[in-house]
PDB file of N, CA and C in Angstrom:
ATOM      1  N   UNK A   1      73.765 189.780  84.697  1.00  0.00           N
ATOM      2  CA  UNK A   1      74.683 188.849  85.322  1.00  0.00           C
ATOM      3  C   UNK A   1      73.927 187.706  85.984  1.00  0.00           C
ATOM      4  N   UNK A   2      72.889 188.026  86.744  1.00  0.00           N
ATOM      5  CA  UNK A   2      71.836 187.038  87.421  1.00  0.00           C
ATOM      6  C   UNK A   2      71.698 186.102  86.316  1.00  0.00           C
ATOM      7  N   UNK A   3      71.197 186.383  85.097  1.00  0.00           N
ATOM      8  CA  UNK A   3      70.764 184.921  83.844  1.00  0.00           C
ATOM      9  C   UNK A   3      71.995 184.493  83.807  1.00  0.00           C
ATOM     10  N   UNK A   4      72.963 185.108  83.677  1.00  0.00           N
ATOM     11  CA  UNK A   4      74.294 184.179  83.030  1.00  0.00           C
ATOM     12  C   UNK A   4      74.504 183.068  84.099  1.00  0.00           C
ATOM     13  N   UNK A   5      74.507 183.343  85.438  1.00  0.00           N
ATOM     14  CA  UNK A   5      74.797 182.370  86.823  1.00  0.00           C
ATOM     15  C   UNK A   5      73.823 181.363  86.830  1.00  0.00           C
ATOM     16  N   UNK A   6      72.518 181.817  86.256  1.00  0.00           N
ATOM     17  CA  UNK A   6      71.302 180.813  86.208  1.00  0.00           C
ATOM     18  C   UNK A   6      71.426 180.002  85.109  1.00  0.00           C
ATOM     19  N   UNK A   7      71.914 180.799  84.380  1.00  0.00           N
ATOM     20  CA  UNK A   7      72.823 179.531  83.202  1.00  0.00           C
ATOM     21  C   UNK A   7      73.633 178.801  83.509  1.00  0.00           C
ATOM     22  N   UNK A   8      74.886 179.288  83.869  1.00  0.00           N
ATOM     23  CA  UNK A   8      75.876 178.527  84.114  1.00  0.00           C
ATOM     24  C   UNK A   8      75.195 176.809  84.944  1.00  0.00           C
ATOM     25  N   UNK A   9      74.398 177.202  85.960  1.00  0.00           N
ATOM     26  CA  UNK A   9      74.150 176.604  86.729  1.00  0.00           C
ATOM     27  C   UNK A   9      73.510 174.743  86.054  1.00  0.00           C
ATOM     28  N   UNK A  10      72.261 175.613  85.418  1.00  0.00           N
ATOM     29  CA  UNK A  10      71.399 174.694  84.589  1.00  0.00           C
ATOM     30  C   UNK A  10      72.869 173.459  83.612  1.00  0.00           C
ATOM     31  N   UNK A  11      73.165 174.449  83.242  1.00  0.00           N
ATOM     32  CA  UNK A  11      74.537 173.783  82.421  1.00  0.00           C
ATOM     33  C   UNK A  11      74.807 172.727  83.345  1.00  0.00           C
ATOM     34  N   UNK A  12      75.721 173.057  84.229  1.00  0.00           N
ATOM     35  CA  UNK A  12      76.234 172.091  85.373  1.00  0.00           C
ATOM     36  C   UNK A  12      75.300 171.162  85.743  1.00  0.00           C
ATOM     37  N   UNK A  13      74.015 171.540  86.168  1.00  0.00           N
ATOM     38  CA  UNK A  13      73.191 170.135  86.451  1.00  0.00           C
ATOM     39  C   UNK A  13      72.896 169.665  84.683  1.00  0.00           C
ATOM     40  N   UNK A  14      72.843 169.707  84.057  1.00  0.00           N
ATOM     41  CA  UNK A  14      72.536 168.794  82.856  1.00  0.00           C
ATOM     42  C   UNK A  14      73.811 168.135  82.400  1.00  0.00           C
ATOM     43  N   UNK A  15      74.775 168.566  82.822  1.00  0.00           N
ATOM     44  CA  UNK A  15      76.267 167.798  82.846  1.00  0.00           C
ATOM     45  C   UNK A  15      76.536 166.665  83.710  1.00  0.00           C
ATOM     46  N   UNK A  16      75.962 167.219  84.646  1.00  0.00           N
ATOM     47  CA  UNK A  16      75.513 165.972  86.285  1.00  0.00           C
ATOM     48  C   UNK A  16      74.702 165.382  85.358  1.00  0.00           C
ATOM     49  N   UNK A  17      73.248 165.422  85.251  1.00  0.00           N
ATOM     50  CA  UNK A  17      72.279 164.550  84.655  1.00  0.00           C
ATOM     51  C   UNK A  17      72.962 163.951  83.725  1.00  0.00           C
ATOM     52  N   UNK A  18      73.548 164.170  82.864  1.00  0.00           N
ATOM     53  CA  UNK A  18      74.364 163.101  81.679  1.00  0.00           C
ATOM     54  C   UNK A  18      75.261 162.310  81.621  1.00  0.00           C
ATOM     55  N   UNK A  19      76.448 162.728  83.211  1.00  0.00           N
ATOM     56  CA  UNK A  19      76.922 161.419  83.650  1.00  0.00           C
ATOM     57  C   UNK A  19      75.982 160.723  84.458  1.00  0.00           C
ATOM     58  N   UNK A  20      75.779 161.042  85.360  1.00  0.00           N
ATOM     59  CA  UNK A  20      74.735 159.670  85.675  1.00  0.00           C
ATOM     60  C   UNK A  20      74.278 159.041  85.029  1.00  0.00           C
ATOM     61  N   UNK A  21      73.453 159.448  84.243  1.00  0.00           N
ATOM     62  CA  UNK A  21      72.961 158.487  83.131  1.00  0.00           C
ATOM     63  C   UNK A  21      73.690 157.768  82.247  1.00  0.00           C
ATOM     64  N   UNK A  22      75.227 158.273  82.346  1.00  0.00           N
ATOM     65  CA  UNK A  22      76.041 156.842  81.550  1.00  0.00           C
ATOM     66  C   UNK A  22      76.748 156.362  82.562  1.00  0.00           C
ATOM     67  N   UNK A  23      77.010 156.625  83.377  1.00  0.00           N
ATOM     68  CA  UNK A  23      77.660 155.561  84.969  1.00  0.00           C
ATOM     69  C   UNK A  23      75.998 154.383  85.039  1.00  0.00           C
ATOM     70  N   UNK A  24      74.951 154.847  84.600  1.00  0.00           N
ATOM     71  CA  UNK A  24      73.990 153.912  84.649  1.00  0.00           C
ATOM     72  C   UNK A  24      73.899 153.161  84.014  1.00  0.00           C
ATOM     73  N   UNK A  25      74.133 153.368  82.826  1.00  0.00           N
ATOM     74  CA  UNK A  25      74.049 152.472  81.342  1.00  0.00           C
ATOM     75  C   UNK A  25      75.343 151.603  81.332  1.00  0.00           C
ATOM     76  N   UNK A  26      76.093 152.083  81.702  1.00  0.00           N
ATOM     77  CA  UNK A  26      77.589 151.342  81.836  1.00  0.00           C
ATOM     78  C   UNK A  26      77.358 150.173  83.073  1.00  0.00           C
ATOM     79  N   UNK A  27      76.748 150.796  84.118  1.00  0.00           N
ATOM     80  CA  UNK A  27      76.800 149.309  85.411  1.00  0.00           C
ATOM     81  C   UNK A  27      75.450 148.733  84.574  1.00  0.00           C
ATOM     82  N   UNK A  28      74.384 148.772  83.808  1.00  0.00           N
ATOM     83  CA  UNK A  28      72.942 148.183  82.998  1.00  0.00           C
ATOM     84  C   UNK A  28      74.130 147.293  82.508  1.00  0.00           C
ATOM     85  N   UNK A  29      75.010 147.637  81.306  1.00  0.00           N
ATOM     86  CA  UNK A  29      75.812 147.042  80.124  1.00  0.00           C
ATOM     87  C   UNK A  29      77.122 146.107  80.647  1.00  0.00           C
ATOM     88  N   UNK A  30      77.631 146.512  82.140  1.00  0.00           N
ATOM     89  CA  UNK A  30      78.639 145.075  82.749  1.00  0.00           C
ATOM     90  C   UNK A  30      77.169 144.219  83.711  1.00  0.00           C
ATOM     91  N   UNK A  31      76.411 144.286  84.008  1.00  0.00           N
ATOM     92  CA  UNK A  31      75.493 143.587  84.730  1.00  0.00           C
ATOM     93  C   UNK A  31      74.346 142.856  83.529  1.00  0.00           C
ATOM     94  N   UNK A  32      74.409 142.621  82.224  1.00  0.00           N
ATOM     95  CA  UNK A  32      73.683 142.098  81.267  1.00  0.00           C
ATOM     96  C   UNK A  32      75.298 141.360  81.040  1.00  0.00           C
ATOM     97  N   UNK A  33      76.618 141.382  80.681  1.00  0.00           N
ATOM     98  CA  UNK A  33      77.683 141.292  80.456  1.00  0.00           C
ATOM     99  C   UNK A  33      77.863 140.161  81.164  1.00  0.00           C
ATOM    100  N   UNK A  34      77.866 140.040  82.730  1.00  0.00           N
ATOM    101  CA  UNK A  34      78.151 138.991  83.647  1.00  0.00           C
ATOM    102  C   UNK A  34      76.872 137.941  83.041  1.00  0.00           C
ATOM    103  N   UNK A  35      75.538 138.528  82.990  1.00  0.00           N
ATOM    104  CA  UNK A  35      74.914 137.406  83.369  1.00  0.00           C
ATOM    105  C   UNK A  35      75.131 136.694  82.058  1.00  0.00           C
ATOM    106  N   UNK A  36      75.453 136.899  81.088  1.00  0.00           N
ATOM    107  CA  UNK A  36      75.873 136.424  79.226  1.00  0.00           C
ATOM    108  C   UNK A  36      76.744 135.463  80.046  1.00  0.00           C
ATOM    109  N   UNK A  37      77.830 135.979  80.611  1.00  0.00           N
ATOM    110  CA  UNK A  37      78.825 135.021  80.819  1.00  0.00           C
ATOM    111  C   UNK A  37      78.582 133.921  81.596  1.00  0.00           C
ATOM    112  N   UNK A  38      77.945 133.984  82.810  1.00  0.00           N
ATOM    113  CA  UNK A  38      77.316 132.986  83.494  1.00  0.00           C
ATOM    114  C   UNK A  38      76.749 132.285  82.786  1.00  0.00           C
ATOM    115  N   UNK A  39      75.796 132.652  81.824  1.00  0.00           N
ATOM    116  CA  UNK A  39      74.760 131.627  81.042  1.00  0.00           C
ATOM    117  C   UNK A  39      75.575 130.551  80.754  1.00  0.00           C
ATOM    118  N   UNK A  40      76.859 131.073  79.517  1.00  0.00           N
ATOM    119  CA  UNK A  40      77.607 130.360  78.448  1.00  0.00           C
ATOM    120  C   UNK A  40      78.108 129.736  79.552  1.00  0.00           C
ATOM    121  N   UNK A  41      78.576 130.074  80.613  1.00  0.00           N
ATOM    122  CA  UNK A  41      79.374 128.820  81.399  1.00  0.00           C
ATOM    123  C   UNK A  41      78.614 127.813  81.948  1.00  0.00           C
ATOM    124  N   UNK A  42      77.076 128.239  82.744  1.00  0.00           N
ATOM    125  CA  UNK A  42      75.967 127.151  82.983  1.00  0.00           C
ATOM    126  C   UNK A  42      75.910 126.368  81.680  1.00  0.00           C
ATOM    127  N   UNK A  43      75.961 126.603  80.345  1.00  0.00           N
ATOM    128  CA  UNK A  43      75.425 125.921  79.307  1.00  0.00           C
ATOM    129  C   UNK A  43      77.046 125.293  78.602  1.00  0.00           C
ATOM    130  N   UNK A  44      77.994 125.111  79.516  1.00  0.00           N
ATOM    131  CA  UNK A  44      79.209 124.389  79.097  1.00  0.00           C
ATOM    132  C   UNK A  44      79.152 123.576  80.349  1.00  0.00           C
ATOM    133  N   UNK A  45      78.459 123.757  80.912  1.00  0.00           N
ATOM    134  CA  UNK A  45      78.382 122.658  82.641  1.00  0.00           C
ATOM    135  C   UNK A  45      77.506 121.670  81.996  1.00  0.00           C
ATOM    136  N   UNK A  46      76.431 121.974  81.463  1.00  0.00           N
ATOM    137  CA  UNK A  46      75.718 121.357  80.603  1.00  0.00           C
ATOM    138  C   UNK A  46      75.127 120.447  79.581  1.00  0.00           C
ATOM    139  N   UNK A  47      76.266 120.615  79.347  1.00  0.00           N
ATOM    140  CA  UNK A  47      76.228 120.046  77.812  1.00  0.00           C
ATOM    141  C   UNK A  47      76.237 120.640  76.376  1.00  0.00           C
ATOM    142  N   UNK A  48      76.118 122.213  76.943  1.00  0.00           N
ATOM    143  CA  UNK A  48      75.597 123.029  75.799  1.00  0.00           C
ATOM    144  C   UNK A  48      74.603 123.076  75.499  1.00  0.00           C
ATOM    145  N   UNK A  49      73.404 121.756  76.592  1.00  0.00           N
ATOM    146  CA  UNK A  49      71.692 122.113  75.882  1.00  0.00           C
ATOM    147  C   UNK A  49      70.806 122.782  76.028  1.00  0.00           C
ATOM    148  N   UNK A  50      71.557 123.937  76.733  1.00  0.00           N
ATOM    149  CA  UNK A  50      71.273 124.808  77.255  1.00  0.00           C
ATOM    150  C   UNK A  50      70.059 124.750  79.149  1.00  0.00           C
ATOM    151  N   UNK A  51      70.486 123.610  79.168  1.00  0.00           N
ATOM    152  CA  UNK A  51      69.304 122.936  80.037  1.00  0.00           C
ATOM    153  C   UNK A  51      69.699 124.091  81.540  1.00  0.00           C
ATOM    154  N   UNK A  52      68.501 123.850  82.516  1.00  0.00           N
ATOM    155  CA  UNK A  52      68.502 124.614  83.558  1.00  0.00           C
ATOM    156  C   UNK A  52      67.896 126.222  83.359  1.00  0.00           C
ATOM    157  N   UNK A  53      68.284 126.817  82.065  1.00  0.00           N
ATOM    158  CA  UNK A  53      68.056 128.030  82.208  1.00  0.00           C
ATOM    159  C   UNK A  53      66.990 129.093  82.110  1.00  0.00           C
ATOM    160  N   UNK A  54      65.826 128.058  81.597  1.00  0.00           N
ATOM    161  CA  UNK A  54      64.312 128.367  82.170  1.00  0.00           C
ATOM    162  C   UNK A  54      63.755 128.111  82.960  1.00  0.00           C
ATOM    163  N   UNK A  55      62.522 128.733  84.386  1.00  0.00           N
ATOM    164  CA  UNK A  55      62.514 128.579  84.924  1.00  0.00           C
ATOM    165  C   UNK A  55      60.984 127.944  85.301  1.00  0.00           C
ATOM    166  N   UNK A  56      60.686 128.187  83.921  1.00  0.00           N
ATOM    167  CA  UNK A  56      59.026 128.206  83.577  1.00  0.00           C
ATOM    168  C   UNK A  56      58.982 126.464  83.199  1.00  0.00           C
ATOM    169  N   UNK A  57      57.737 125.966  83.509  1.00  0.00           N
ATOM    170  CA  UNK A  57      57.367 124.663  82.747  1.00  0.00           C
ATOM    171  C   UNK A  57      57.047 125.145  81.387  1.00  0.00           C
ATOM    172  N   UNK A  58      57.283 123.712  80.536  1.00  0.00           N
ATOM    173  CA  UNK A  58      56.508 124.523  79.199  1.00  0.00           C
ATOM    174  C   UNK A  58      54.767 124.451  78.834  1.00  0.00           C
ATOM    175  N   UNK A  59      54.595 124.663  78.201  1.00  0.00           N
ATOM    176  CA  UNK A  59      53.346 124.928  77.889  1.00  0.00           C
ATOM    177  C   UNK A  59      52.761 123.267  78.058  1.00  0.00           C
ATOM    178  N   UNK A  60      51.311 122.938  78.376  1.00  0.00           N
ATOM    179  CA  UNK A  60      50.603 122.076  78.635  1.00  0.00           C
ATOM    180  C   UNK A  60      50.404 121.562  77.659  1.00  0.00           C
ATOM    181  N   UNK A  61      49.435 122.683  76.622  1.00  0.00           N
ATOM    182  CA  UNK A  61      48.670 122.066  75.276  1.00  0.00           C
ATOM    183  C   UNK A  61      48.593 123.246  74.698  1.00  0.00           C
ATOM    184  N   UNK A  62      47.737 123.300  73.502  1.00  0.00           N
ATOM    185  CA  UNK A  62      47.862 124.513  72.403  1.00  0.00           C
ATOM    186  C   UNK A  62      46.733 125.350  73.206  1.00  0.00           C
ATOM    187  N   UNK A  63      47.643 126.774  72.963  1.00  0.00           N
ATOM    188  CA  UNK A  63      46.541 127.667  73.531  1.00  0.00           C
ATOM    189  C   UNK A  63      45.259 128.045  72.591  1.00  0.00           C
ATOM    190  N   UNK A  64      44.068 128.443  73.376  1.00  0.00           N
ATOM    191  CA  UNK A  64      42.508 128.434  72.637  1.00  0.00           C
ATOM    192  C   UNK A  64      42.498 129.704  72.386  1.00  0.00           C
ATOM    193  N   UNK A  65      42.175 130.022  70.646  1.00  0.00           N
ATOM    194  CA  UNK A  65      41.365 131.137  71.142  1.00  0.00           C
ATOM    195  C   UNK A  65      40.687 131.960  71.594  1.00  0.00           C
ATOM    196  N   UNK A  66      41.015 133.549  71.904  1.00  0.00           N
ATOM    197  CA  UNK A  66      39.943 134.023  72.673  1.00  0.00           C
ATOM    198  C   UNK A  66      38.978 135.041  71.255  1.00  0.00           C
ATOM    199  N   UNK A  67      37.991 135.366  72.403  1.00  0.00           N
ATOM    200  CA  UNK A  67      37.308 136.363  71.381  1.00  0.00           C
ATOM    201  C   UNK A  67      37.998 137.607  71.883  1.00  0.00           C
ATOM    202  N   UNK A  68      37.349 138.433  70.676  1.00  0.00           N
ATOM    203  CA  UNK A  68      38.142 140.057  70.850  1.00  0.00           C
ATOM    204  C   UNK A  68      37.064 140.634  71.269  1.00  0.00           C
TER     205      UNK A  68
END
């Protein structure tokens, strides 16, 4: 009877562990969701040229090779 309860148990936390992990993936998948939408609306404020939404300068000049 002791293994079966130690079963049962394990069960129940790996049932816990597997919603969490999609209550996680689900707030990951509306929080990638918003920021899509924000973009497309920054880039209809825009012009569509997508301007503003890097934050980086671009590159100077061509990068040099290195050695390996």
């Amino acid at each position: 009877m002791y293994e079966y309860e130690i079963q049962q148990a394990r069960a129940a936390e790996l049932l816990r562990r597997a919603a969490h992990e999609r209550l996680a993936r689900e707030a990951v998948r509306s929080r990638r969701a918003a920021r899509r939408e924000a973009a497309e609306r920054a880039a209809g404020r825009n012009g569509g040229t997508g301007e503003g939404e890097s934050h980086s300068a671009p590159p100077r000049g061509p990068r040099l090779a290195r050695p390996a």
